[in-house]
PDB file of N, CA and C in Angstrom:
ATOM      1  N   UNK A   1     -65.537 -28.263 -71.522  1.00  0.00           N
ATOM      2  CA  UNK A   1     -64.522 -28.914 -70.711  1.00  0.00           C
ATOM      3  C   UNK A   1     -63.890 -30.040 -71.518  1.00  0.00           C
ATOM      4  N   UNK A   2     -62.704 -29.903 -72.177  1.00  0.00           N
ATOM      5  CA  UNK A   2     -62.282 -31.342 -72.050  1.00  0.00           C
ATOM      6  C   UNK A   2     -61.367 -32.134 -71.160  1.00  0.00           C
ATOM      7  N   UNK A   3     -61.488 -33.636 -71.439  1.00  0.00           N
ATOM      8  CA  UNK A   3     -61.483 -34.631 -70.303  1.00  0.00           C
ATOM      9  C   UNK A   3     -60.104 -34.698 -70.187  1.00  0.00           C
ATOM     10  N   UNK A   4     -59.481 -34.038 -70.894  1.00  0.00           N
ATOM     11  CA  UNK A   4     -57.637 -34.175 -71.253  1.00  0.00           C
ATOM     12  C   UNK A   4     -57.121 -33.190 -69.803  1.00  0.00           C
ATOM     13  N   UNK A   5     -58.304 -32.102 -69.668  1.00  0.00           N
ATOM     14  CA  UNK A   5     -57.678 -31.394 -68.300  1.00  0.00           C
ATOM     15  C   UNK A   5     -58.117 -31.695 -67.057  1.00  0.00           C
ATOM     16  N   UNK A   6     -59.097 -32.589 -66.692  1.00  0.00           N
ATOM     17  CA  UNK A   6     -59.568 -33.338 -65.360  1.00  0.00           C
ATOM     18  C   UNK A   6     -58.484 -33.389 -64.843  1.00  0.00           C
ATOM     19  N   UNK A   7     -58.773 -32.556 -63.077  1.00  0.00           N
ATOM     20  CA  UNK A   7     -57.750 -33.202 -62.724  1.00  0.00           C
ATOM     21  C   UNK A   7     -58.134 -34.517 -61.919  1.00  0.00           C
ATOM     22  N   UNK A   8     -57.635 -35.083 -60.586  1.00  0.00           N
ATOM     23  CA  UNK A   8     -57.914 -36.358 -60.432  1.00  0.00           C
ATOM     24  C   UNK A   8     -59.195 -36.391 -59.413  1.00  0.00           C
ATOM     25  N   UNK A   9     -59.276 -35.249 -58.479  1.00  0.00           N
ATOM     26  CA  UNK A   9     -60.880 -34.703 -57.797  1.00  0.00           C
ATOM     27  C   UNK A   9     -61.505 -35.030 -58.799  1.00  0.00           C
ATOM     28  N   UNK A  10     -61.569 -34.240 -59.963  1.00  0.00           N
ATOM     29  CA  UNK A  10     -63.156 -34.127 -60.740  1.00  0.00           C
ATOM     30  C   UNK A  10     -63.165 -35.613 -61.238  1.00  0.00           C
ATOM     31  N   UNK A  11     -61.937 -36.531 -61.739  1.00  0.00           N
ATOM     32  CA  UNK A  11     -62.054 -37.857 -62.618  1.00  0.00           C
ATOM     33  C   UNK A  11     -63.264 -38.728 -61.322  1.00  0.00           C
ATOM     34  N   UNK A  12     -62.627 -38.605 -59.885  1.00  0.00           N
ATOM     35  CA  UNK A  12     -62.584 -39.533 -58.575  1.00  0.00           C
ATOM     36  C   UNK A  12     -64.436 -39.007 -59.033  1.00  0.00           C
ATOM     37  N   UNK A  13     -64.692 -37.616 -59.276  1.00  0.00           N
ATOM     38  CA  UNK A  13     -66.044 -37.332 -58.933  1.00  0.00           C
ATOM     39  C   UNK A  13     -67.184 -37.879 -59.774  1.00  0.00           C
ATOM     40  N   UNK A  14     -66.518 -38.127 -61.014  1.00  0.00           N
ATOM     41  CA  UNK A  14     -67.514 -38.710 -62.245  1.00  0.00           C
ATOM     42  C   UNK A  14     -67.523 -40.129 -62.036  1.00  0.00           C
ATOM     43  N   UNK A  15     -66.711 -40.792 -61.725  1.00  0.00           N
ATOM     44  CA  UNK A  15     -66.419 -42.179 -61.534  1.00  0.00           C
ATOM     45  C   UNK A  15     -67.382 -42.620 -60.680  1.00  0.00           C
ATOM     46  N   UNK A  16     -67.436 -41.818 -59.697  1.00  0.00           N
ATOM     47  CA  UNK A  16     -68.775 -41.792 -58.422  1.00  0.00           C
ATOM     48  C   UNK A  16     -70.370 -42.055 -58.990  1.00  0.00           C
ATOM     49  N   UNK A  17     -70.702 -40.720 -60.325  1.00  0.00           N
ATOM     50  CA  UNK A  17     -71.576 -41.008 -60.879  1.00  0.00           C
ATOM     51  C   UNK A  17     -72.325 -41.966 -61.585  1.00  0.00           C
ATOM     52  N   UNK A  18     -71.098 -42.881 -62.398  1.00  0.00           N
ATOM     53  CA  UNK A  18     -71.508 -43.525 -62.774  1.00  0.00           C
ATOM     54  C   UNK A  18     -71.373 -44.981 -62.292  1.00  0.00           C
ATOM     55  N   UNK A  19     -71.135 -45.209 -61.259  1.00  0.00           N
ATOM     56  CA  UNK A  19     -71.520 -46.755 -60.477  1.00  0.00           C
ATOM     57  C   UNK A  19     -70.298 -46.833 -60.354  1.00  0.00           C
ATOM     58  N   UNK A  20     -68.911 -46.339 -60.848  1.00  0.00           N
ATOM     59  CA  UNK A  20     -67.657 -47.123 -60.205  1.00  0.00           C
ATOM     60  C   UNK A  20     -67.281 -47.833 -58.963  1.00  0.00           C
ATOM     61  N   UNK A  21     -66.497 -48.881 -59.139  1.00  0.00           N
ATOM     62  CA  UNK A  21     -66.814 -49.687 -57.566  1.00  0.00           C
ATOM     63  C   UNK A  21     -65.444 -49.520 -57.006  1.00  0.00           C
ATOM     64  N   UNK A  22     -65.002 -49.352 -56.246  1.00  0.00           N
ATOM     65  CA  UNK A  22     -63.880 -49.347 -55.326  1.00  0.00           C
ATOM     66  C   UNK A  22     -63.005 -50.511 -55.747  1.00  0.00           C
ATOM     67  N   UNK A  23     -61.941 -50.379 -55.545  1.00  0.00           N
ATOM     68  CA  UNK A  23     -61.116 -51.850 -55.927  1.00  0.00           C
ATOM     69  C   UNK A  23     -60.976 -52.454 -55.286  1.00  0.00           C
ATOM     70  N   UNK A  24     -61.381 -52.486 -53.697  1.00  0.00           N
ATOM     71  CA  UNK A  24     -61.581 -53.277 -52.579  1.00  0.00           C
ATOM     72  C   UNK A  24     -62.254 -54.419 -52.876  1.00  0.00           C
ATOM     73  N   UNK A  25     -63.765 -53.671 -53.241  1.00  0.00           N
ATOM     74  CA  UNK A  25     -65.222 -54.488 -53.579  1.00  0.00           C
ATOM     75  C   UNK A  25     -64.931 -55.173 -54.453  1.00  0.00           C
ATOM     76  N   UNK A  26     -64.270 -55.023 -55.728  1.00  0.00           N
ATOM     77  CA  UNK A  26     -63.939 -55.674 -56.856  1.00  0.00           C
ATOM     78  C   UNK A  26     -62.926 -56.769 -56.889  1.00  0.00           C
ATOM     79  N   UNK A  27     -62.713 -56.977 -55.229  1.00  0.00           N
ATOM     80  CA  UNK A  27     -61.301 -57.876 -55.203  1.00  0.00           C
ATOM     81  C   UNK A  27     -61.988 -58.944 -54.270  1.00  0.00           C
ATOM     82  N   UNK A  28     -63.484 -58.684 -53.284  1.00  0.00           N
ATOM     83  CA  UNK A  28     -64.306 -59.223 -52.542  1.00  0.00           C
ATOM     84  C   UNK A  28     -64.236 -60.168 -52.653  1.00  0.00           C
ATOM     85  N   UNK A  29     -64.303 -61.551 -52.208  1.00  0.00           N
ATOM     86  CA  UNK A  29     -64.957 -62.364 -52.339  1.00  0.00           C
ATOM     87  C   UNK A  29     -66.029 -62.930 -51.611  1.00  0.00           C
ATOM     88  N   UNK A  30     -67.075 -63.523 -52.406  1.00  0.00           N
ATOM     89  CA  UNK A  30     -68.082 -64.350 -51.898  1.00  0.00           C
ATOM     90  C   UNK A  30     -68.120 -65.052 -50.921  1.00  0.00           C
ATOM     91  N   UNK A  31     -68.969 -65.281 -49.500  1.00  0.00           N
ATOM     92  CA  UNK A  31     -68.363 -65.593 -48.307  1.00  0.00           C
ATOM     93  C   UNK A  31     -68.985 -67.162 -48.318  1.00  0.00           C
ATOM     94  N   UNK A  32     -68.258 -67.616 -47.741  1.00  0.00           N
ATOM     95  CA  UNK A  32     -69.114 -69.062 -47.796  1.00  0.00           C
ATOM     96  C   UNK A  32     -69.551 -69.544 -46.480  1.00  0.00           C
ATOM     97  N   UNK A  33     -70.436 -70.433 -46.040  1.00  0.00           N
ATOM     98  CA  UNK A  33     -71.195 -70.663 -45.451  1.00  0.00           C
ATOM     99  C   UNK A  33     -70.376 -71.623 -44.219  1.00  0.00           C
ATOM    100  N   UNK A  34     -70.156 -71.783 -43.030  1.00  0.00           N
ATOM    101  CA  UNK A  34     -69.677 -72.887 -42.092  1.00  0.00           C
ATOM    102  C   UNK A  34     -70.841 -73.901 -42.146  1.00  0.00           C
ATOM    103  N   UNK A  35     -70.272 -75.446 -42.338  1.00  0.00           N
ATOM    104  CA  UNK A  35     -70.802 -75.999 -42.583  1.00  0.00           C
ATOM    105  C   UNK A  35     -71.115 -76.793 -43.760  1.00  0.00           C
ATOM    106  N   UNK A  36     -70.670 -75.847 -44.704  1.00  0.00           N
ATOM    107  CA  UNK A  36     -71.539 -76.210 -46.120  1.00  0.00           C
ATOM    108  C   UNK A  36     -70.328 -77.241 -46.778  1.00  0.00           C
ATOM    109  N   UNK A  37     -71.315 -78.849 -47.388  1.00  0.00           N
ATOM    110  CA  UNK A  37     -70.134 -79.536 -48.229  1.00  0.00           C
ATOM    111  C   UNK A  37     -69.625 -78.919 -49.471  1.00  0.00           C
ATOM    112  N   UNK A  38     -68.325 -79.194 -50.024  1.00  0.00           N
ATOM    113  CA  UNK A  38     -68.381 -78.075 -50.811  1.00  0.00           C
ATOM    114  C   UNK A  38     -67.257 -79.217 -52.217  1.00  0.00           C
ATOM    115  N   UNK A  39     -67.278 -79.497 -53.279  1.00  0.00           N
ATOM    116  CA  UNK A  39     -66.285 -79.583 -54.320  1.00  0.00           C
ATOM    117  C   UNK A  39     -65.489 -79.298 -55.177  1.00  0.00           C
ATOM    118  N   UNK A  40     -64.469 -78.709 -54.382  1.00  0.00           N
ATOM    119  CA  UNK A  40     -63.410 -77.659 -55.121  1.00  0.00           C
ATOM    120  C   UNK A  40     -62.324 -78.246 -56.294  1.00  0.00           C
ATOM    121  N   UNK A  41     -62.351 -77.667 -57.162  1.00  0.00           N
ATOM    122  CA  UNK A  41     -61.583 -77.821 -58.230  1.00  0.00           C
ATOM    123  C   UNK A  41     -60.493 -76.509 -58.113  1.00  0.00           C
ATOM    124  N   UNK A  42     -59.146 -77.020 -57.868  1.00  0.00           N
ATOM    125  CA  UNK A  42     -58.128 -75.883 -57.849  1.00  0.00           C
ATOM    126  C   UNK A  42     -57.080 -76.298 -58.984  1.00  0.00           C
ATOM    127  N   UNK A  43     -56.436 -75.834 -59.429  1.00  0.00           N
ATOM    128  CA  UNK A  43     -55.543 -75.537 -60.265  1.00  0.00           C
ATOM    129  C   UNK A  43     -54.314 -76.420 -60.633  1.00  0.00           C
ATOM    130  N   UNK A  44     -54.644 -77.211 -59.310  1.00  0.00           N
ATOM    131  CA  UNK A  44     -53.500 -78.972 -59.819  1.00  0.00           C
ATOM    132  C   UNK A  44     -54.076 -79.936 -59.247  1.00  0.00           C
ATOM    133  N   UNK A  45     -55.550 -79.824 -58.071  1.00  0.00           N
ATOM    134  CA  UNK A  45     -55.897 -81.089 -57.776  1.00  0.00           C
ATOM    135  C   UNK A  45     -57.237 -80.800 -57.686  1.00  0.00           C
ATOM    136  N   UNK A  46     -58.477 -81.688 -57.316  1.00  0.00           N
ATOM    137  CA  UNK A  46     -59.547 -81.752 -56.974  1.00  0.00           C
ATOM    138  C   UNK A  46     -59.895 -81.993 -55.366  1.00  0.00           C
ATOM    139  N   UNK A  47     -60.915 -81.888 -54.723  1.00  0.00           N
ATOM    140  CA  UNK A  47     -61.106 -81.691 -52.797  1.00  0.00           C
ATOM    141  C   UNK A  47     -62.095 -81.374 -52.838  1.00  0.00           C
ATOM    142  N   UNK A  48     -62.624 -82.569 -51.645  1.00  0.00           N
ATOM    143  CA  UNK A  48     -63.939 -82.358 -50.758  1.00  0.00           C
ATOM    144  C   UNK A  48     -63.514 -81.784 -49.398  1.00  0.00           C
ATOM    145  N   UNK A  49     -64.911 -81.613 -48.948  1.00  0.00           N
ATOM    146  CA  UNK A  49     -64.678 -80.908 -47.362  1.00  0.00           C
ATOM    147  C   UNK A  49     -65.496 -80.348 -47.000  1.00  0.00           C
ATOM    148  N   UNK A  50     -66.008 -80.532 -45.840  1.00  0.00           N
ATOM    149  CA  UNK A  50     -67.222 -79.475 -45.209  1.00  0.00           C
ATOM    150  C   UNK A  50     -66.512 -78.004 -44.649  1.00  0.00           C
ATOM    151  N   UNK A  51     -66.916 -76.886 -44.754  1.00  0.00           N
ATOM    152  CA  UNK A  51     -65.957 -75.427 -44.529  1.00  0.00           C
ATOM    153  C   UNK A  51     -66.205 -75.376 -42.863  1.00  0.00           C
ATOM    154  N   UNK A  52     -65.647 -75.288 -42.257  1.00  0.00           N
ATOM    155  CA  UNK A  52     -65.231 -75.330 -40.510  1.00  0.00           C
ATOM    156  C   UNK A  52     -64.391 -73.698 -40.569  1.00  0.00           C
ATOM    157  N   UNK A  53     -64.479 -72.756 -41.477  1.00  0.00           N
ATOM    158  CA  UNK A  53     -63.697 -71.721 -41.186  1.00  0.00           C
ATOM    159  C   UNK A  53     -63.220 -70.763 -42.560  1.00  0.00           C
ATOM    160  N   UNK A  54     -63.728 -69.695 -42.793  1.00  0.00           N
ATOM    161  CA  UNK A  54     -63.771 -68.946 -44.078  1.00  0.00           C
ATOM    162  C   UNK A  54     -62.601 -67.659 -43.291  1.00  0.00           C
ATOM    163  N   UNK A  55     -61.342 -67.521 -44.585  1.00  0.00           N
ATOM    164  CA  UNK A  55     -61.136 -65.859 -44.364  1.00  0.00           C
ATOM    165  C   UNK A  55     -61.052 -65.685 -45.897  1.00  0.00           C
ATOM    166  N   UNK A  56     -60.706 -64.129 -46.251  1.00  0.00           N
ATOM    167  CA  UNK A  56     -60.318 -64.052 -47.759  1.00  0.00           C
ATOM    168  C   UNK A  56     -59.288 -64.534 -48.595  1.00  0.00           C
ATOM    169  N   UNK A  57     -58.248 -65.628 -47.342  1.00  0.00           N
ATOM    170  CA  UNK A  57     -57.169 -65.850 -48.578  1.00  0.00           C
ATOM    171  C   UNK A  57     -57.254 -67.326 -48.632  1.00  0.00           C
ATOM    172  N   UNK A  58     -57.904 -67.894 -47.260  1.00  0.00           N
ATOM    173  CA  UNK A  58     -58.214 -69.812 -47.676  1.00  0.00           C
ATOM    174  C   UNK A  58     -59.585 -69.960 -46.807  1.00  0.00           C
ATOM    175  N   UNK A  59     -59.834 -71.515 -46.837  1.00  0.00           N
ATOM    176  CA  UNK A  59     -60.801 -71.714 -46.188  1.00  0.00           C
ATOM    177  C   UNK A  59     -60.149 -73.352 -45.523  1.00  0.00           C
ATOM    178  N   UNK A  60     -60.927 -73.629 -44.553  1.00  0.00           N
ATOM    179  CA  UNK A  60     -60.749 -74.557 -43.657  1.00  0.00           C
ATOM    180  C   UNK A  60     -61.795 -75.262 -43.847  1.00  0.00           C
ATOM    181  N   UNK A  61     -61.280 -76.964 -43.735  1.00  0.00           N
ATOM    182  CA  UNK A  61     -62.394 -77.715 -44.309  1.00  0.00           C
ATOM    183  C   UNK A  61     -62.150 -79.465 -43.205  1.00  0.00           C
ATOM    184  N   UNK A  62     -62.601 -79.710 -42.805  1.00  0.00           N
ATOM    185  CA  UNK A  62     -62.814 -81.269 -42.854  1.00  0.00           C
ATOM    186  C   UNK A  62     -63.207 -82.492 -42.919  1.00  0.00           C
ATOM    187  N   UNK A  63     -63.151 -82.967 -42.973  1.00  0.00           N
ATOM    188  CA  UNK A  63     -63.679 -84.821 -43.724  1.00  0.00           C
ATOM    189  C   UNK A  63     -63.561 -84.324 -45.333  1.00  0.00           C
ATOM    190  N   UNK A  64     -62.040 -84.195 -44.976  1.00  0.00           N
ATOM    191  CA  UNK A  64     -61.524 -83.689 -46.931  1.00  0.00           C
ATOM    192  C   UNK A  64     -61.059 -84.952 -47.496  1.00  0.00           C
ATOM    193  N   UNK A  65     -61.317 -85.313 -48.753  1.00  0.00           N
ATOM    194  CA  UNK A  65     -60.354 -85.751 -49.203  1.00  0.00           C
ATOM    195  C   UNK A  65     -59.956 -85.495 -50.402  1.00  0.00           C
ATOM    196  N   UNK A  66     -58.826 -85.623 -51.082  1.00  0.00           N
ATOM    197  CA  UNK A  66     -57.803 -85.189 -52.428  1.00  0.00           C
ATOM    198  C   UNK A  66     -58.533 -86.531 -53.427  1.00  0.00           C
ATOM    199  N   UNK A  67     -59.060 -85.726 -54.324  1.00  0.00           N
ATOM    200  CA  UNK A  67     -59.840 -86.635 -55.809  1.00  0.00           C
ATOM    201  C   UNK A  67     -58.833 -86.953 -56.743  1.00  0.00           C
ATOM    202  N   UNK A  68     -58.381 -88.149 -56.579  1.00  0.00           N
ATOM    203  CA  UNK A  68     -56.982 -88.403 -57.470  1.00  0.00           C
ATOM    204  C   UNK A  68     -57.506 -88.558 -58.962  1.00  0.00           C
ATOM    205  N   UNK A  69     -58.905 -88.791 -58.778  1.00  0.00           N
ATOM    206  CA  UNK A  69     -59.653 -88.748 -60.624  1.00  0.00           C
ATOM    207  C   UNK A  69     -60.931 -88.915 -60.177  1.00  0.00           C
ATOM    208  N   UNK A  70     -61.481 -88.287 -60.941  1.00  0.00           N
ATOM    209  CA  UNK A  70     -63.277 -87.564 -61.050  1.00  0.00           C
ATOM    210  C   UNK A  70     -63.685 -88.776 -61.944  1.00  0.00           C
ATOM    211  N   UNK A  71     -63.279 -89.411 -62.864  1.00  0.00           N
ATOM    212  CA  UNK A  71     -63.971 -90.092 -64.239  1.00  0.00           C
ATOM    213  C   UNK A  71     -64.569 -89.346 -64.965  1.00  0.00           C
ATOM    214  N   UNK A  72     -65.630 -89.330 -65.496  1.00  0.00           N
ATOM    215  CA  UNK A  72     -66.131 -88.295 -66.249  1.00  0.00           C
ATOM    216  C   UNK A  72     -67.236 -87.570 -65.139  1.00  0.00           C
ATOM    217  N   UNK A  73     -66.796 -86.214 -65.802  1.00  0.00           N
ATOM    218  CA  UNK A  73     -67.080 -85.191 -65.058  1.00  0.00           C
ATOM    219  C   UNK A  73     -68.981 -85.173 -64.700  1.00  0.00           C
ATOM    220  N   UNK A  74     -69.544 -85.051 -65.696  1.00  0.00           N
ATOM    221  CA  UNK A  74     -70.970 -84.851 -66.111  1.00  0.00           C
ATOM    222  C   UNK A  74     -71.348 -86.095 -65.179  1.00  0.00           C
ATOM    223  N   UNK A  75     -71.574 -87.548 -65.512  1.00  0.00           N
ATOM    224  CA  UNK A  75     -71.336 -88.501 -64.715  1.00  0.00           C
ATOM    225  C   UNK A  75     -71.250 -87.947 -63.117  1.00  0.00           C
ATOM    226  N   UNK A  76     -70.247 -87.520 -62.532  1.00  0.00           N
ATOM    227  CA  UNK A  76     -69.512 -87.047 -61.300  1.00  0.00           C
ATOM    228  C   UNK A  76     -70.869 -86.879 -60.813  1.00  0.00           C
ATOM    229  N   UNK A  77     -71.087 -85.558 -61.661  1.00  0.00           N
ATOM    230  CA  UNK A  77     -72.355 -84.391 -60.940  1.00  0.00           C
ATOM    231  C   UNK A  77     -73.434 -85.075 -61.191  1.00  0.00           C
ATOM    232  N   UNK A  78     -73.692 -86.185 -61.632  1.00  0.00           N
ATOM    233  CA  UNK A  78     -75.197 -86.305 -61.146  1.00  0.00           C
ATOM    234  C   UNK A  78     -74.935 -87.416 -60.150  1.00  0.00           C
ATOM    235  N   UNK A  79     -73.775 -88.407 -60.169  1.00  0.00           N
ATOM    236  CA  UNK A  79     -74.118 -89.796 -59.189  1.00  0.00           C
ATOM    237  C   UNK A  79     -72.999 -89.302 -58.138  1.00  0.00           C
ATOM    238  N   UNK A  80     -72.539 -88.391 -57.905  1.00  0.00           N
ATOM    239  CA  UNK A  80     -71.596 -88.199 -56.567  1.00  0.00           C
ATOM    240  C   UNK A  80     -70.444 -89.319 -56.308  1.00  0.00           C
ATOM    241  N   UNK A  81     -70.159 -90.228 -57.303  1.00  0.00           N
ATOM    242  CA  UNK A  81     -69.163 -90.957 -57.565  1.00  0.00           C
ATOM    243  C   UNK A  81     -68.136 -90.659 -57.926  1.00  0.00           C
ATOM    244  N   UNK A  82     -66.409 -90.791 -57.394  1.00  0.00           N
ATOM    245  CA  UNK A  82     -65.453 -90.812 -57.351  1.00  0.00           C
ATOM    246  C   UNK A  82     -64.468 -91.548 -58.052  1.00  0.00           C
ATOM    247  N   UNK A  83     -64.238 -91.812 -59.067  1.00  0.00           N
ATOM    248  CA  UNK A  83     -63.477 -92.952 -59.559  1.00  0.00           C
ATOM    249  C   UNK A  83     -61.734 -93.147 -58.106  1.00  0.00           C
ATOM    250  N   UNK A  84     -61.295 -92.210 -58.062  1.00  0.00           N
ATOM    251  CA  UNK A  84     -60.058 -92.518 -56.768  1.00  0.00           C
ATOM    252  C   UNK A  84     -60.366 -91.307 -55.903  1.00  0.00           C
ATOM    253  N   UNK A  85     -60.296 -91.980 -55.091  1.00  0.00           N
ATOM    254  CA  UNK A  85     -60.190 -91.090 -53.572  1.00  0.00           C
ATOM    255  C   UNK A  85     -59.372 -91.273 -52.677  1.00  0.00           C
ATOM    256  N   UNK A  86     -58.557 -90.603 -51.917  1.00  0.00           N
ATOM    257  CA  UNK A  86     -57.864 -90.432 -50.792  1.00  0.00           C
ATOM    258  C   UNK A  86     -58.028 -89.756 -50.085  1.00  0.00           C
ATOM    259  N   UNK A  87     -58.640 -90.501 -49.017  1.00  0.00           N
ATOM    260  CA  UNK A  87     -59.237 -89.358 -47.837  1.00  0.00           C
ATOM    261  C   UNK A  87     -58.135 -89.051 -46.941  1.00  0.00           C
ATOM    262  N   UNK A  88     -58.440 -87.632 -46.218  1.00  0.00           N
ATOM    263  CA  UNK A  88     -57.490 -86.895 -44.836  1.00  0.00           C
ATOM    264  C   UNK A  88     -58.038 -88.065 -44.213  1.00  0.00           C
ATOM    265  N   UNK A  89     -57.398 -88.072 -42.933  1.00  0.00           N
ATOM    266  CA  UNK A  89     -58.267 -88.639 -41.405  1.00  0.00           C
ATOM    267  C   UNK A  89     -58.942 -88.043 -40.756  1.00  0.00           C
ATOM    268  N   UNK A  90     -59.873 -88.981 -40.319  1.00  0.00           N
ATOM    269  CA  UNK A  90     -61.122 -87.942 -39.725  1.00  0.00           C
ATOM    270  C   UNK A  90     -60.632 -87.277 -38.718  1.00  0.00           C
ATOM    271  N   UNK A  91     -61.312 -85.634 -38.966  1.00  0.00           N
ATOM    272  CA  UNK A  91     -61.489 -84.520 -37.846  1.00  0.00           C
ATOM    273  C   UNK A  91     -59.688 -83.574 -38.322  1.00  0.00           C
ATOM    274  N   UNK A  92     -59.456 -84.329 -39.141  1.00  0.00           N
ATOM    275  CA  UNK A  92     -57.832 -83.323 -39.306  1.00  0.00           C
ATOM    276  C   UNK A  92     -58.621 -82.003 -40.222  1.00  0.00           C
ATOM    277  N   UNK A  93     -57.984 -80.637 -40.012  1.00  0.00           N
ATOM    278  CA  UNK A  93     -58.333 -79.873 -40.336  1.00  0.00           C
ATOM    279  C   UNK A  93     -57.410 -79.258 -42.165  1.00  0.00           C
ATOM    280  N   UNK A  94     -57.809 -79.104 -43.251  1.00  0.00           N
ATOM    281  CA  UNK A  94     -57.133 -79.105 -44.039  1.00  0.00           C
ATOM    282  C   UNK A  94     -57.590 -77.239 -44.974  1.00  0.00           C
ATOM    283  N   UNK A  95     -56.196 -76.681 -45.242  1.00  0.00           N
ATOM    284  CA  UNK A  95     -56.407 -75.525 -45.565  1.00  0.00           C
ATOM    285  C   UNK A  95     -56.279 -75.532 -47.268  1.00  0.00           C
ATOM    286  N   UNK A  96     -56.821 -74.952 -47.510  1.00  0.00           N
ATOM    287  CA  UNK A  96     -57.089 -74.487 -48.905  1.00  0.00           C
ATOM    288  C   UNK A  96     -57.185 -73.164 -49.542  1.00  0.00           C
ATOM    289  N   UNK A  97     -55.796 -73.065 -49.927  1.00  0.00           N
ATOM    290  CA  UNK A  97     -55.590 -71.392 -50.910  1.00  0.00           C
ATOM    291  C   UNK A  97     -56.509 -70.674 -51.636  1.00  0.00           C
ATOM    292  N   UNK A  98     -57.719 -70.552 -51.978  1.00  0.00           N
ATOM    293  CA  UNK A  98     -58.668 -69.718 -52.239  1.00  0.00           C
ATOM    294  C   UNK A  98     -58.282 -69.347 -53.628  1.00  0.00           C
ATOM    295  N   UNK A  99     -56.971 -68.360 -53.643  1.00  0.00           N
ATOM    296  CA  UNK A  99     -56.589 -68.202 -54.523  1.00  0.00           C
ATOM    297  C   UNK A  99     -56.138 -69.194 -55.901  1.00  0.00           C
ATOM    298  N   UNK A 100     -56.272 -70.821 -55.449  1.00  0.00           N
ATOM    299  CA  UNK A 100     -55.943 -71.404 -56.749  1.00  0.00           C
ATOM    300  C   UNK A 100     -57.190 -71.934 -56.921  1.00  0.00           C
ATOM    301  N   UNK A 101     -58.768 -71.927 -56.662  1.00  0.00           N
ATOM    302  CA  UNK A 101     -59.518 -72.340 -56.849  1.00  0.00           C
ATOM    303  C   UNK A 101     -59.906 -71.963 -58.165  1.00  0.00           C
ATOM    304  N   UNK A 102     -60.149 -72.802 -59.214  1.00  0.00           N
ATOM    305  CA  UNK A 102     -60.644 -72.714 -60.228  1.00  0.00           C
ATOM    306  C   UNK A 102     -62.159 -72.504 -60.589  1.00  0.00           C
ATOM    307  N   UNK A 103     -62.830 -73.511 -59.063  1.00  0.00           N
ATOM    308  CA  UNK A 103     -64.322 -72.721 -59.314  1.00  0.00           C
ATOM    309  C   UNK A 103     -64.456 -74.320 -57.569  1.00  0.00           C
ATOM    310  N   UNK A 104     -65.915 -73.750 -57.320  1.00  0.00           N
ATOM    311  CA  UNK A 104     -66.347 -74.666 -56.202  1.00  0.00           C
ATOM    312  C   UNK A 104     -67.824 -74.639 -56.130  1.00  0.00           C
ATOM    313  N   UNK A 105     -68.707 -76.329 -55.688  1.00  0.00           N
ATOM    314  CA  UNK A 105     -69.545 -76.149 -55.803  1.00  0.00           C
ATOM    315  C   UNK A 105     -70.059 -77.033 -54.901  1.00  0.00           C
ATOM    316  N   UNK A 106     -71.628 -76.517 -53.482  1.00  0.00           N
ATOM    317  CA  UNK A 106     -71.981 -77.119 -52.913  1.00  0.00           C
ATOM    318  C   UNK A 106     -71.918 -78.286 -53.459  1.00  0.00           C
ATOM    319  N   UNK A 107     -71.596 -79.595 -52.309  1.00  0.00           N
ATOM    320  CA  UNK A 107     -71.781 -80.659 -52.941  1.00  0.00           C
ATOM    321  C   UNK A 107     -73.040 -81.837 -52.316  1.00  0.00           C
ATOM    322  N   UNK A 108     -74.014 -82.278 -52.839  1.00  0.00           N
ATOM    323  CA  UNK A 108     -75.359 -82.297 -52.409  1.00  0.00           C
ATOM    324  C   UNK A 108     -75.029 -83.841 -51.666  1.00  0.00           C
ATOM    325  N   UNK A 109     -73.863 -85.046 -51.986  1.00  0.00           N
ATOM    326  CA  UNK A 109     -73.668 -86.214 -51.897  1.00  0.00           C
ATOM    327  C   UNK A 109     -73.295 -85.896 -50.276  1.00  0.00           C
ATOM    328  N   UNK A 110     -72.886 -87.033 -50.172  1.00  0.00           N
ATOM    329  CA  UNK A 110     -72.463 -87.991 -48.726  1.00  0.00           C
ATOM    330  C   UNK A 110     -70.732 -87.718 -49.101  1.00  0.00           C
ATOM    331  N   UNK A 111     -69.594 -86.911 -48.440  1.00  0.00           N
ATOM    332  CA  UNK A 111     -68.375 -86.531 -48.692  1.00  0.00           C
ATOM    333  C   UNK A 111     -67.929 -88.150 -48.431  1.00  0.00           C
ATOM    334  N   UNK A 112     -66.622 -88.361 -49.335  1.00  0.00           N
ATOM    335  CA  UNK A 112     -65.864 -89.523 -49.494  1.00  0.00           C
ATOM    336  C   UNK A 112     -65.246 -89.890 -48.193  1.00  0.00           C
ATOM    337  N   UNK A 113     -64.912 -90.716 -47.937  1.00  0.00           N
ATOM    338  CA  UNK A 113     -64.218 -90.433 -46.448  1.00  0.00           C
ATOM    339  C   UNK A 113     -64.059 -92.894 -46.352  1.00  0.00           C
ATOM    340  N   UNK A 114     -64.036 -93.276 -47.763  1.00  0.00           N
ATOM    341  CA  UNK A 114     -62.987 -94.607 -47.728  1.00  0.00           C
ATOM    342  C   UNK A 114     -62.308 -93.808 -48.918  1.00  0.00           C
ATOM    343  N   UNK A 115     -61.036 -94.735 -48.943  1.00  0.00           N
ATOM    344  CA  UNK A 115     -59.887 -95.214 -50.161  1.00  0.00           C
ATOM    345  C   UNK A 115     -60.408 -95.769 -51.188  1.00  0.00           C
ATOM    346  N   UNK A 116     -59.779 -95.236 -52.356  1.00  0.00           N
ATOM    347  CA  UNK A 116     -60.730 -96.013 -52.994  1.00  0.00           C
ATOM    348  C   UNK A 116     -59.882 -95.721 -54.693  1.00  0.00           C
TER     349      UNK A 116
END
């Protein structure tokens, strides 16, 4: 047999064999937890927030606030310190595109919530 005459049944059938994943699954994302504090780094700003509401294209968060500067990063992650902060007001609900998240990570501190 060569693979030059597969038609697209037999390709769909080998693909099966060997673990191929659907492009659904491969587009999945990881679900996150209600509740959980979380420190998102997106693609033009930094944000805290506890998640109050997960779908696949944002998530819902509040007692957010916008990290106008981290200071040094390493620093950040071990003392939960903020060099500027601007917090939402409490209980406002704030959405977040999913899609520009650069990466996010439980955050173990007490969320910012003065000016600073």
């Amino acid at each position: 047999m060569n693979i030059d005459d597969l038609t697209i049944k037999q390709a769909r059938e080998l693909a099966k064999l060997f673990g191929n994943v659907a492009p659904e699954a491969a587009t999945r994302r990881l679900p996150l937890a209600l509740g959980v504090k979380l420190f998102i780094r997106t693609i033009t700003a930094h944000y805290t927030g506890k998640v109050v509401a997960v779908s696949e294209e944002e998530i819902e968060v509040v007692d957010a606030a916008w990290i106008a500067s981290d200071g040094r990063f390493a620093d950040l992650l071990k003392t939960g310190e903020f060099d500027e902060v601007e917090p939402y007001p409490d209980g406002m609900v704030v959405r977040l595109f999913r899609s520009t998240f650069l990466d996010q990570a439980e955050w173990p501190f007490d969320l910012p919530r003065k000016q600073k």
